[in-house]
C-alpha atoms as a PDB file:
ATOM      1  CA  UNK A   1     157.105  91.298 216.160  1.00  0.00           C
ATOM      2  CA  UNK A   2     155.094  93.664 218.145  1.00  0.00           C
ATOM      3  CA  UNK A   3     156.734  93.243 221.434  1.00  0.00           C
ATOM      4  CA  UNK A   4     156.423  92.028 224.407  1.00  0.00           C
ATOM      5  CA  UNK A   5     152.956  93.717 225.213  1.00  0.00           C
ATOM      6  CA  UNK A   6     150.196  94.440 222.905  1.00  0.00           C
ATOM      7  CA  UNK A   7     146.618  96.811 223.776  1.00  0.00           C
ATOM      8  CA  UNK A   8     143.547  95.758 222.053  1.00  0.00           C
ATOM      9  CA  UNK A   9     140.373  98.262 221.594  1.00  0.00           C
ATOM     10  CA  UNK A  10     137.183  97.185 219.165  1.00  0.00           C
ATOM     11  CA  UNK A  11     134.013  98.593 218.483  1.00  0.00           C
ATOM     12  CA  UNK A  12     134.599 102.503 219.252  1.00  0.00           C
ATOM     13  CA  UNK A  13     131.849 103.234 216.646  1.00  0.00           C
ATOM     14  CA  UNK A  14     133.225 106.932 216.622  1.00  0.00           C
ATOM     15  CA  UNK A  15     130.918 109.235 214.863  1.00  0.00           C
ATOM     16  CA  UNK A  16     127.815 107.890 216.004  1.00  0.00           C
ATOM     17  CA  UNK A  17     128.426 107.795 219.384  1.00  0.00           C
ATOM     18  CA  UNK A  18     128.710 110.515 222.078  1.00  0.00           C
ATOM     19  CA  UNK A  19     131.824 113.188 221.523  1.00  0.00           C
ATOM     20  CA  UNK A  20     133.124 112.148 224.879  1.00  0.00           C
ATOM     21  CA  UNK A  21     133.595 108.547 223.768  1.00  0.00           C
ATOM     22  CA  UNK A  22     136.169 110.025 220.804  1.00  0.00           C
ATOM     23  CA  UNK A  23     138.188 112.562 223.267  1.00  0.00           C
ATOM     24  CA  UNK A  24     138.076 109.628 225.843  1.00  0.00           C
ATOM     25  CA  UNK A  25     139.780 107.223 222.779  1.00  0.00           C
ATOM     26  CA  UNK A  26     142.279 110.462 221.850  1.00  0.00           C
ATOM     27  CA  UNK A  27     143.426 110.549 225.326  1.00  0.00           C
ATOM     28  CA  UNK A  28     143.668 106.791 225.443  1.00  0.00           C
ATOM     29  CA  UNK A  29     145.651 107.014 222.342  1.00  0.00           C
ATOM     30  CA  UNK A  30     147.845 109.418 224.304  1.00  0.00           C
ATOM     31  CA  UNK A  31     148.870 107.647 227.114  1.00  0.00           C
ATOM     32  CA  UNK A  32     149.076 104.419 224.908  1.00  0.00           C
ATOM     33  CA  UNK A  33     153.060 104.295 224.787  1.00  0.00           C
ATOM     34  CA  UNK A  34     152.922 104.219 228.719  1.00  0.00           C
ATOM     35  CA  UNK A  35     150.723 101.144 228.789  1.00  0.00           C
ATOM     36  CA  UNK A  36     151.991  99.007 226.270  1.00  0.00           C
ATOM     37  CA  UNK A  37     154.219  98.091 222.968  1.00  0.00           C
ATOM     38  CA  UNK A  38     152.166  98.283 220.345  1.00  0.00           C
ATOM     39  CA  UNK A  39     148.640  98.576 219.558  1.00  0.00           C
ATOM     40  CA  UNK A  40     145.993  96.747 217.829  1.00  0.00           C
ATOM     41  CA  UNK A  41     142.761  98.826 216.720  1.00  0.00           C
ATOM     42  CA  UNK A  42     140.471  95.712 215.703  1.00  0.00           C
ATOM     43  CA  UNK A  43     137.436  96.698 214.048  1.00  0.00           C
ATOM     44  CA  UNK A  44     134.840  99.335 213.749  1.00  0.00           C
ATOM     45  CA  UNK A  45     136.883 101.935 214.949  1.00  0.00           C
ATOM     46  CA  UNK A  46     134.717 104.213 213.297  1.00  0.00           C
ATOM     47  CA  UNK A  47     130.639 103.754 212.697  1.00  0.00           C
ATOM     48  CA  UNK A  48     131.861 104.164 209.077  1.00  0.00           C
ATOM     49  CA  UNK A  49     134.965 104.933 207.133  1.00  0.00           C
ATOM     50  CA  UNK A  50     135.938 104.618 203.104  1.00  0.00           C
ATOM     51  CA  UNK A  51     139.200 105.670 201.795  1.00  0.00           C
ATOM     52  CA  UNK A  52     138.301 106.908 198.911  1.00  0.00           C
ATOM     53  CA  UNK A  53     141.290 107.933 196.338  1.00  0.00           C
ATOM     54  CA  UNK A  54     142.035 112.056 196.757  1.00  0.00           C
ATOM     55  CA  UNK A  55     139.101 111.736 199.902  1.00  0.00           C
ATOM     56  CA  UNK A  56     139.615 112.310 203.974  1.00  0.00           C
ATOM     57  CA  UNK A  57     136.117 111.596 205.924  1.00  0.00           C
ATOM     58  CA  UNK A  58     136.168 114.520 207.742  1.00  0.00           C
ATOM     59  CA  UNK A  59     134.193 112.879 210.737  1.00  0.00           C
ATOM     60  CA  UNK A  60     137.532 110.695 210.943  1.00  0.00           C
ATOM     61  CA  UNK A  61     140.446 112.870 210.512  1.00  0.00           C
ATOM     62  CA  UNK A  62     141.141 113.585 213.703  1.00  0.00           C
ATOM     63  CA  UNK A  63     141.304 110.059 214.960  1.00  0.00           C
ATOM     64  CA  UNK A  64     143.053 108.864 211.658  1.00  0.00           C
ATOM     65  CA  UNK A  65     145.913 111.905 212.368  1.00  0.00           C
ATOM     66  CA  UNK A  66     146.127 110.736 215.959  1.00  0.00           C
ATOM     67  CA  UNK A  67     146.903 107.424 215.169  1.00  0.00           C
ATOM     68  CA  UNK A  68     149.293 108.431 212.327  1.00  0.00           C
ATOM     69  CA  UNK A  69     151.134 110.398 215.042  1.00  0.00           C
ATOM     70  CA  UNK A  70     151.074 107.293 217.686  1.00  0.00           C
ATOM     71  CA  UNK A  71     152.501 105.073 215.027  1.00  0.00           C
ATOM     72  CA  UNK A  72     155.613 107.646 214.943  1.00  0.00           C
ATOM     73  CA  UNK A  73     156.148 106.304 218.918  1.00  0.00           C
ATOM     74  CA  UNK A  74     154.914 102.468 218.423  1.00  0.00           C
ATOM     75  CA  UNK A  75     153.597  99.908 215.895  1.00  0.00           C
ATOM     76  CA  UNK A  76     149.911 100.259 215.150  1.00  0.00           C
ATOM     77  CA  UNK A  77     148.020  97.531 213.209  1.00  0.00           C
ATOM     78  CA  UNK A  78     144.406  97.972 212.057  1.00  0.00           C
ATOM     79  CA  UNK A  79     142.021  95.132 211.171  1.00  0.00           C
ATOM     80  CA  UNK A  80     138.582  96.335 209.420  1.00  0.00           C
ATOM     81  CA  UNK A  81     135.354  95.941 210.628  1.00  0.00           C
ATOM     82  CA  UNK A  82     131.941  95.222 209.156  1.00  0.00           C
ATOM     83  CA  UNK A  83     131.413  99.709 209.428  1.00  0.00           C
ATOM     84  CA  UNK A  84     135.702 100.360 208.449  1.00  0.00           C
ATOM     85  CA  UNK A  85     136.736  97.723 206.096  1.00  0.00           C
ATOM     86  CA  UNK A  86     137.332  99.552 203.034  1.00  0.00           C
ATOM     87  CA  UNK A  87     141.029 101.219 203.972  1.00  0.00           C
ATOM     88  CA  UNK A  88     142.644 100.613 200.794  1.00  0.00           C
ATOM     89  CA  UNK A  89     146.008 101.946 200.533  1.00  0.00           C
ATOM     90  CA  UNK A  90     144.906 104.923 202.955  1.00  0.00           C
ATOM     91  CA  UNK A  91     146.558 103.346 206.135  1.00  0.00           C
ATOM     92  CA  UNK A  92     149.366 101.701 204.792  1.00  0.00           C
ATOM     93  CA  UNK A  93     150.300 104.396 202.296  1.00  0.00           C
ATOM     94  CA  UNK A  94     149.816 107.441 204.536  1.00  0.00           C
ATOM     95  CA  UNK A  95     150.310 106.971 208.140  1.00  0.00           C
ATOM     96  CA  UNK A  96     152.447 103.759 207.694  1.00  0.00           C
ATOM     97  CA  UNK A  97     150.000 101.755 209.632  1.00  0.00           C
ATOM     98  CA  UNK A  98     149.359  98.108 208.789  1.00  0.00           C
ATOM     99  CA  UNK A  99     145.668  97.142 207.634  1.00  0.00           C
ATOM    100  CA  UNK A 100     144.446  93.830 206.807  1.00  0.00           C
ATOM    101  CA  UNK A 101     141.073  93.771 205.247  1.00  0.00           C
ATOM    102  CA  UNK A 102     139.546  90.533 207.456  1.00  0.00           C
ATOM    103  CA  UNK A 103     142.293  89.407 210.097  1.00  0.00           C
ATOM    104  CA  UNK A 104     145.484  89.339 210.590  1.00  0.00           C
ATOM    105  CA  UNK A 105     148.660  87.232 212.653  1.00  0.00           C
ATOM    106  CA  UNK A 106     150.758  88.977 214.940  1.00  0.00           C
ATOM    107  CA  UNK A 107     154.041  88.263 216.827  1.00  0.00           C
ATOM    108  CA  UNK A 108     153.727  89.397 220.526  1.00  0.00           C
ATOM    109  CA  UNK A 109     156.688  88.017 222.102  1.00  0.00           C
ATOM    110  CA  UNK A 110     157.858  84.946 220.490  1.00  0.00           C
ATOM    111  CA  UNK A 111     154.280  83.504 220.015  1.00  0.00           C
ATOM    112  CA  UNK A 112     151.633  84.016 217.273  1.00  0.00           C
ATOM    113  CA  UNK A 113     148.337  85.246 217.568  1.00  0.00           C
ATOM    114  CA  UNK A 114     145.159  86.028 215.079  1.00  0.00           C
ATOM    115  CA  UNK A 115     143.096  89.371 215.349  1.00  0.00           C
ATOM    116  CA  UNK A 116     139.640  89.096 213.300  1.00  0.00           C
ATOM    117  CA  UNK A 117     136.999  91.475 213.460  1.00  0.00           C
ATOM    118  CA  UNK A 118     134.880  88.575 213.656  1.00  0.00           C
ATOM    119  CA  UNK A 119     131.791  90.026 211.404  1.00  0.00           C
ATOM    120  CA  UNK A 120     130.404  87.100 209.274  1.00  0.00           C
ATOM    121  CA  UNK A 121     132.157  84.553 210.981  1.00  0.00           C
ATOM    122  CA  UNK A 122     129.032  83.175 213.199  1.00  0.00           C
ATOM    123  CA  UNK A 123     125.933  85.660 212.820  1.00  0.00           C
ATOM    124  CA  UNK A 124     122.778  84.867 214.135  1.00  0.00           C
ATOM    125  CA  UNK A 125     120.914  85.857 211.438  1.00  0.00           C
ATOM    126  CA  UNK A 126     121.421  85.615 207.424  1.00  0.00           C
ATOM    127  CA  UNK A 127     120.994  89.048 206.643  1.00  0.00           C
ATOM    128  CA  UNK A 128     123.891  90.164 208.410  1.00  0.00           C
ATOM    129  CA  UNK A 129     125.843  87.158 206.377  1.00  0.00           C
ATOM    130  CA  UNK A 130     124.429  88.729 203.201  1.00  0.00           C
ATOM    131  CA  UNK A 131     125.557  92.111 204.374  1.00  0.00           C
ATOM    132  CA  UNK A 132     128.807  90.663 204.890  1.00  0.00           C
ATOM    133  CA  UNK A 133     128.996  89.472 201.305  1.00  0.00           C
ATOM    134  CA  UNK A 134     127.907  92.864 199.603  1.00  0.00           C
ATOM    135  CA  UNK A 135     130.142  94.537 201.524  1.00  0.00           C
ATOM    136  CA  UNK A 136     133.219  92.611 200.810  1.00  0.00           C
ATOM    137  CA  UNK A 137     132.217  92.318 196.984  1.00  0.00           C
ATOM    138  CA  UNK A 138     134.772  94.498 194.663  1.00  0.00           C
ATOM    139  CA  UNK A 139     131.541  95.660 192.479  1.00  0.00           C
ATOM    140  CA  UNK A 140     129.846  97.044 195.425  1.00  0.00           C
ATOM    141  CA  UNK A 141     133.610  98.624 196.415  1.00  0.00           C
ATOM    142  CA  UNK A 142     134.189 100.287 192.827  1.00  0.00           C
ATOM    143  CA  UNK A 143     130.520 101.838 193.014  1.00  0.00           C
ATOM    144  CA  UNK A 144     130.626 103.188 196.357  1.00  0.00           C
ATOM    145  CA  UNK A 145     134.136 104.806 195.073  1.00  0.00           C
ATOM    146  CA  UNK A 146     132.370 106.223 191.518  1.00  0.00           C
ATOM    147  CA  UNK A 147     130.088 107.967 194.435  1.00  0.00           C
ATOM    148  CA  UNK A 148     130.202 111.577 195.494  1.00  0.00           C
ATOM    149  CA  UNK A 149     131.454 111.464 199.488  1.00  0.00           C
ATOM    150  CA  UNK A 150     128.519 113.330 200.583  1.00  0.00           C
ATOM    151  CA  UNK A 151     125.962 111.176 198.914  1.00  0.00           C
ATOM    152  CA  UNK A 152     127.725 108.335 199.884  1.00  0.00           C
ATOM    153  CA  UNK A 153     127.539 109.449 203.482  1.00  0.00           C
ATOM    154  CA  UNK A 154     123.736 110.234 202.929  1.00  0.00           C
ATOM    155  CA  UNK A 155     123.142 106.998 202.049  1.00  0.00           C
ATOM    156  CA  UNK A 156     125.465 104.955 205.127  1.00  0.00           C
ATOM    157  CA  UNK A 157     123.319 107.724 207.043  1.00  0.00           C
ATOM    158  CA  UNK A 158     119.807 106.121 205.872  1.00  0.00           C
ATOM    159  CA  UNK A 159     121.212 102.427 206.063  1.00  0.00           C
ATOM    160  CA  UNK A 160     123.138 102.832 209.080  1.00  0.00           C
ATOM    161  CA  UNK A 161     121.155  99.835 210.820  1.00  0.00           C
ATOM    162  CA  UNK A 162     122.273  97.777 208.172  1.00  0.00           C
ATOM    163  CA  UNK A 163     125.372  97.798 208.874  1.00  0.00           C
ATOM    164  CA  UNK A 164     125.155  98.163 212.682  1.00  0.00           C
ATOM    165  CA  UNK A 165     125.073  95.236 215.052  1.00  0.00           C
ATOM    166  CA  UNK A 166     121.830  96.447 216.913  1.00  0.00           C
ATOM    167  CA  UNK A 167     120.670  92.913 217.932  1.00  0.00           C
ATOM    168  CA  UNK A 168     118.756  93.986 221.631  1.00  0.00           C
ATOM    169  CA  UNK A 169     117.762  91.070 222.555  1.00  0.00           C
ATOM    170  CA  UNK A 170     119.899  89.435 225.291  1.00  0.00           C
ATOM    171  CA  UNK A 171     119.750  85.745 224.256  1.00  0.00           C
ATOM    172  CA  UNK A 172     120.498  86.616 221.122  1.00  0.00           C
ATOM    173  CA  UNK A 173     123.630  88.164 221.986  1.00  0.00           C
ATOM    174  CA  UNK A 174     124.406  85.139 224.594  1.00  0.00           C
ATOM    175  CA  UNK A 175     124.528  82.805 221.725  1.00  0.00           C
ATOM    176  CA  UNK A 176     126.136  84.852 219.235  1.00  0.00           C
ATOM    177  CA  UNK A 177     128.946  85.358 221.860  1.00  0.00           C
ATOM    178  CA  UNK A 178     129.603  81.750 222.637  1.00  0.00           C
ATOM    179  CA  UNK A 179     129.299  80.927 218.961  1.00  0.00           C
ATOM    180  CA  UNK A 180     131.844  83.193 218.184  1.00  0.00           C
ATOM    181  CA  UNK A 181     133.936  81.672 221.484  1.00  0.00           C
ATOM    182  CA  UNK A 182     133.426  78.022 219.865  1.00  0.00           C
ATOM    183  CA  UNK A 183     134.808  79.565 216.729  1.00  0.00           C
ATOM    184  CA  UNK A 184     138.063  81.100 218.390  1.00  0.00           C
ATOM    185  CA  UNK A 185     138.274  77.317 220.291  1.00  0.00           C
ATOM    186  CA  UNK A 186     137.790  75.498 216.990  1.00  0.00           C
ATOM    187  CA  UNK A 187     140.340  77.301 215.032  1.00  0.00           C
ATOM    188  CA  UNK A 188     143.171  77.505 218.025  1.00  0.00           C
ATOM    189  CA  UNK A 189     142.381  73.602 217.727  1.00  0.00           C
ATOM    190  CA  UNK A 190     142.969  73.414 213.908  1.00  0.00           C
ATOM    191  CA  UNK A 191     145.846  75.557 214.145  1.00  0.00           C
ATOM    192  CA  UNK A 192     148.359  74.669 217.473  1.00  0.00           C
ATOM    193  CA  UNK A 193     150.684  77.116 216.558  1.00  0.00           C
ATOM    194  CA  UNK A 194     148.375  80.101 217.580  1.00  0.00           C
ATOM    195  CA  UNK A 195     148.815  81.146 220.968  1.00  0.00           C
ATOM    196  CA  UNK A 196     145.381  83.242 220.746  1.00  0.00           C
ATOM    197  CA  UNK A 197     142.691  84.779 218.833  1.00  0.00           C
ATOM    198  CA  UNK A 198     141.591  88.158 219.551  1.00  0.00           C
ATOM    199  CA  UNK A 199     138.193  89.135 218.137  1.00  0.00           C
ATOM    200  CA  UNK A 200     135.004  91.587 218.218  1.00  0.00           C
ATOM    201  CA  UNK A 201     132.145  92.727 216.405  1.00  0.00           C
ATOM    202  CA  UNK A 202     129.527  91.586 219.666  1.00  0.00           C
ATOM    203  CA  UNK A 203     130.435  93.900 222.115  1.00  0.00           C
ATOM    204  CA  UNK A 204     130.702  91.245 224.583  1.00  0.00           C
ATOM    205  CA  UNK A 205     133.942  91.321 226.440  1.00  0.00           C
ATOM    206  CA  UNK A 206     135.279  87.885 226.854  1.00  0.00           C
ATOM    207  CA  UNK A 207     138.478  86.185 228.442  1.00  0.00           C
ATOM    208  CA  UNK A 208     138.516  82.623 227.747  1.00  0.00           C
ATOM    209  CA  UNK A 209     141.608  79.615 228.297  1.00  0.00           C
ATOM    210  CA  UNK A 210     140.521  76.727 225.980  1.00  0.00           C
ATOM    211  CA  UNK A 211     144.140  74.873 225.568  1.00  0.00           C
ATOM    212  CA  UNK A 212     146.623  75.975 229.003  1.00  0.00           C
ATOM    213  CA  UNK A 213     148.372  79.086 227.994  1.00  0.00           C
ATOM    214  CA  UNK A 214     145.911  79.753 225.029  1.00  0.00           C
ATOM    215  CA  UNK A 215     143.511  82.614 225.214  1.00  0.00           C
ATOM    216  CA  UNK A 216     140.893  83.879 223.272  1.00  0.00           C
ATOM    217  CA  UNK A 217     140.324  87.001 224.038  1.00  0.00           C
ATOM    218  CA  UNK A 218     137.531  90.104 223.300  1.00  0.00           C
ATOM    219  CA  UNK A 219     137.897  93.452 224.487  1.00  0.00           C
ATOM    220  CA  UNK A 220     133.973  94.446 224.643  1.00  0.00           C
ATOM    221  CA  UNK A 221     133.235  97.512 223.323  1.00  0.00           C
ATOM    222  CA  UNK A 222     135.369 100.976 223.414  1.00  0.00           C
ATOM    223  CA  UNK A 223     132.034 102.949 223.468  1.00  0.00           C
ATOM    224  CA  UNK A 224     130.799 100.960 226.552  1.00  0.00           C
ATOM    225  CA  UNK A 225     132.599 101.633 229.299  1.00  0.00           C
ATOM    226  CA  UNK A 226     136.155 102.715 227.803  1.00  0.00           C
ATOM    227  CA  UNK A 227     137.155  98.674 227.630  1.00  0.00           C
ATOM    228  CA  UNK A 228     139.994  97.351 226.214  1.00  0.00           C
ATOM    229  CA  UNK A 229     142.592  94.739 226.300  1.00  0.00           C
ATOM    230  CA  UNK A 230     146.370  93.756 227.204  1.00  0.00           C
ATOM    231  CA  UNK A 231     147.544  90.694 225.488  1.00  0.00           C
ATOM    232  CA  UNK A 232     151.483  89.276 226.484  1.00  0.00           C
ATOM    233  CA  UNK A 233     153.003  86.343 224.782  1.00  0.00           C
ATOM    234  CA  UNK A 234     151.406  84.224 228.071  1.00  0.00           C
ATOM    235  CA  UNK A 235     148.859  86.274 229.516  1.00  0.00           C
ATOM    236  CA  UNK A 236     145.364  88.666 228.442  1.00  0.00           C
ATOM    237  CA  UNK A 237     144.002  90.954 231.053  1.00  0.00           C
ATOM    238  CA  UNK A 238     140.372  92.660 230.381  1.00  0.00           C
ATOM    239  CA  UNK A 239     140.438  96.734 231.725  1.00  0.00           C
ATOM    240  CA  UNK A 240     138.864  99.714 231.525  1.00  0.00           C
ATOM    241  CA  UNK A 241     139.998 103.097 230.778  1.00  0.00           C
ATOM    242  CA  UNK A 242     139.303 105.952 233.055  1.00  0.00           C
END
């Protein structure tokens, strides 16, 4: 159980974004015991991240050590995203944060919920399905490790698009969002013992009741606009962080 209330961020995309969007997240991560119970980092947290075996990402460490210090004051899950998936034993073993791979269920007050990142789940096009594959594939895994960091890095550098969800156009994103909605509805349908899914990967914020006292709930993106997301046993709210 993670309490009575949880917060939800998605989608930071730290280290390719502006420095102010990190400090902004560090002082979020700050003030997080204040605002909530527990906290629930679902997703692209960072615009990539590996753990490899002896290894720190130096572009992360600062983030990774401030949420290894938060989890000393409240629990802190992790889901992986489409750019963060590969945590190994990194968050588990060394900060004593939880990490599922793909999703996820979580206790917030006596009810049950489901975080997924939500990558592969209902993409638009079949590329980013493919990507999803590779990605997920323990060959592709074990070469990336046999790797040097820096040319690995070089080479997430040169493919970052790949990896990125950098879809533009508007109606694109429309129907990737309620796709991914009719998703969340389908499987709260399948399974009536989930109060809520929380999901993200299209940088749409969304706040949705498809069964009374159900939610399904995305925070939007942390890099646009600060946003994330309180989640009680019976209730979601949407906010912003200023």
């Amino acid at each position: 159980m993670l309490g009575e209330q949880l917060l939800v961020v998605s989608d930071a995309h730290l280290g390719a974004v502006d420095p102010q969007i990190q400090e902004s997240f560090l002082d979020f991560l700050e003030s997080a015991p204040s605002r909530g119970d527990a906290l629930l980092v679902n997703g692209d947290l960072f615009d990539f991240w590996f753990s490899y075996r002896r290894v720190i990402p130096r572009e992360g460490f600062t983030v990774a050590a401030a949420l290894g210090a938060l989890r000393k004051r409240m629990p802190v899950v992790v889901t992986g995203g489409n750019h963060d998936r590969w945590g190994d034993g990194f968050w588990q073993e060394d900060l004593n944060i939880t990490f599922a791979t793909l999703e996820t269920r979580l206790t917030i007050g006596s009810r049950d919920f489901l975080a997924i990142h939500g990558d592969g789940v209902t993409e638009e096009h079949w590329s980013a399905d493919l990507m999803h594959r590779i990605t997920r594939n323990p060959v592709t895994i074990a070469l990336w490790r046999a790797l040097h960091p820096d040319l690995g890095f070089w080479f997430v550098d040169k493919m970052s698009k790949g990896l990125g969800y950098t879809v533009r156009d508007q109606s694109i994103l429309d129907r990737v969002a309620a796709r991914q909605q009719a998703w969340a509805t389908d499987r709260m349908q399948q399974d009536p013992g989930l109060a809520g899914i929380i999901m993200g990967h299209t940088h749409r914020a969304a706040l949705v009741e498809p069964f009374p006292g159900r939610f399904y709930v995305n925070p939007g993106a942390w890099f646009d606009g600060h946003r994330y997301a309180v989640v009680t046993a019976d209730t979601a709210s949407l906010e912003t962080y200023r």
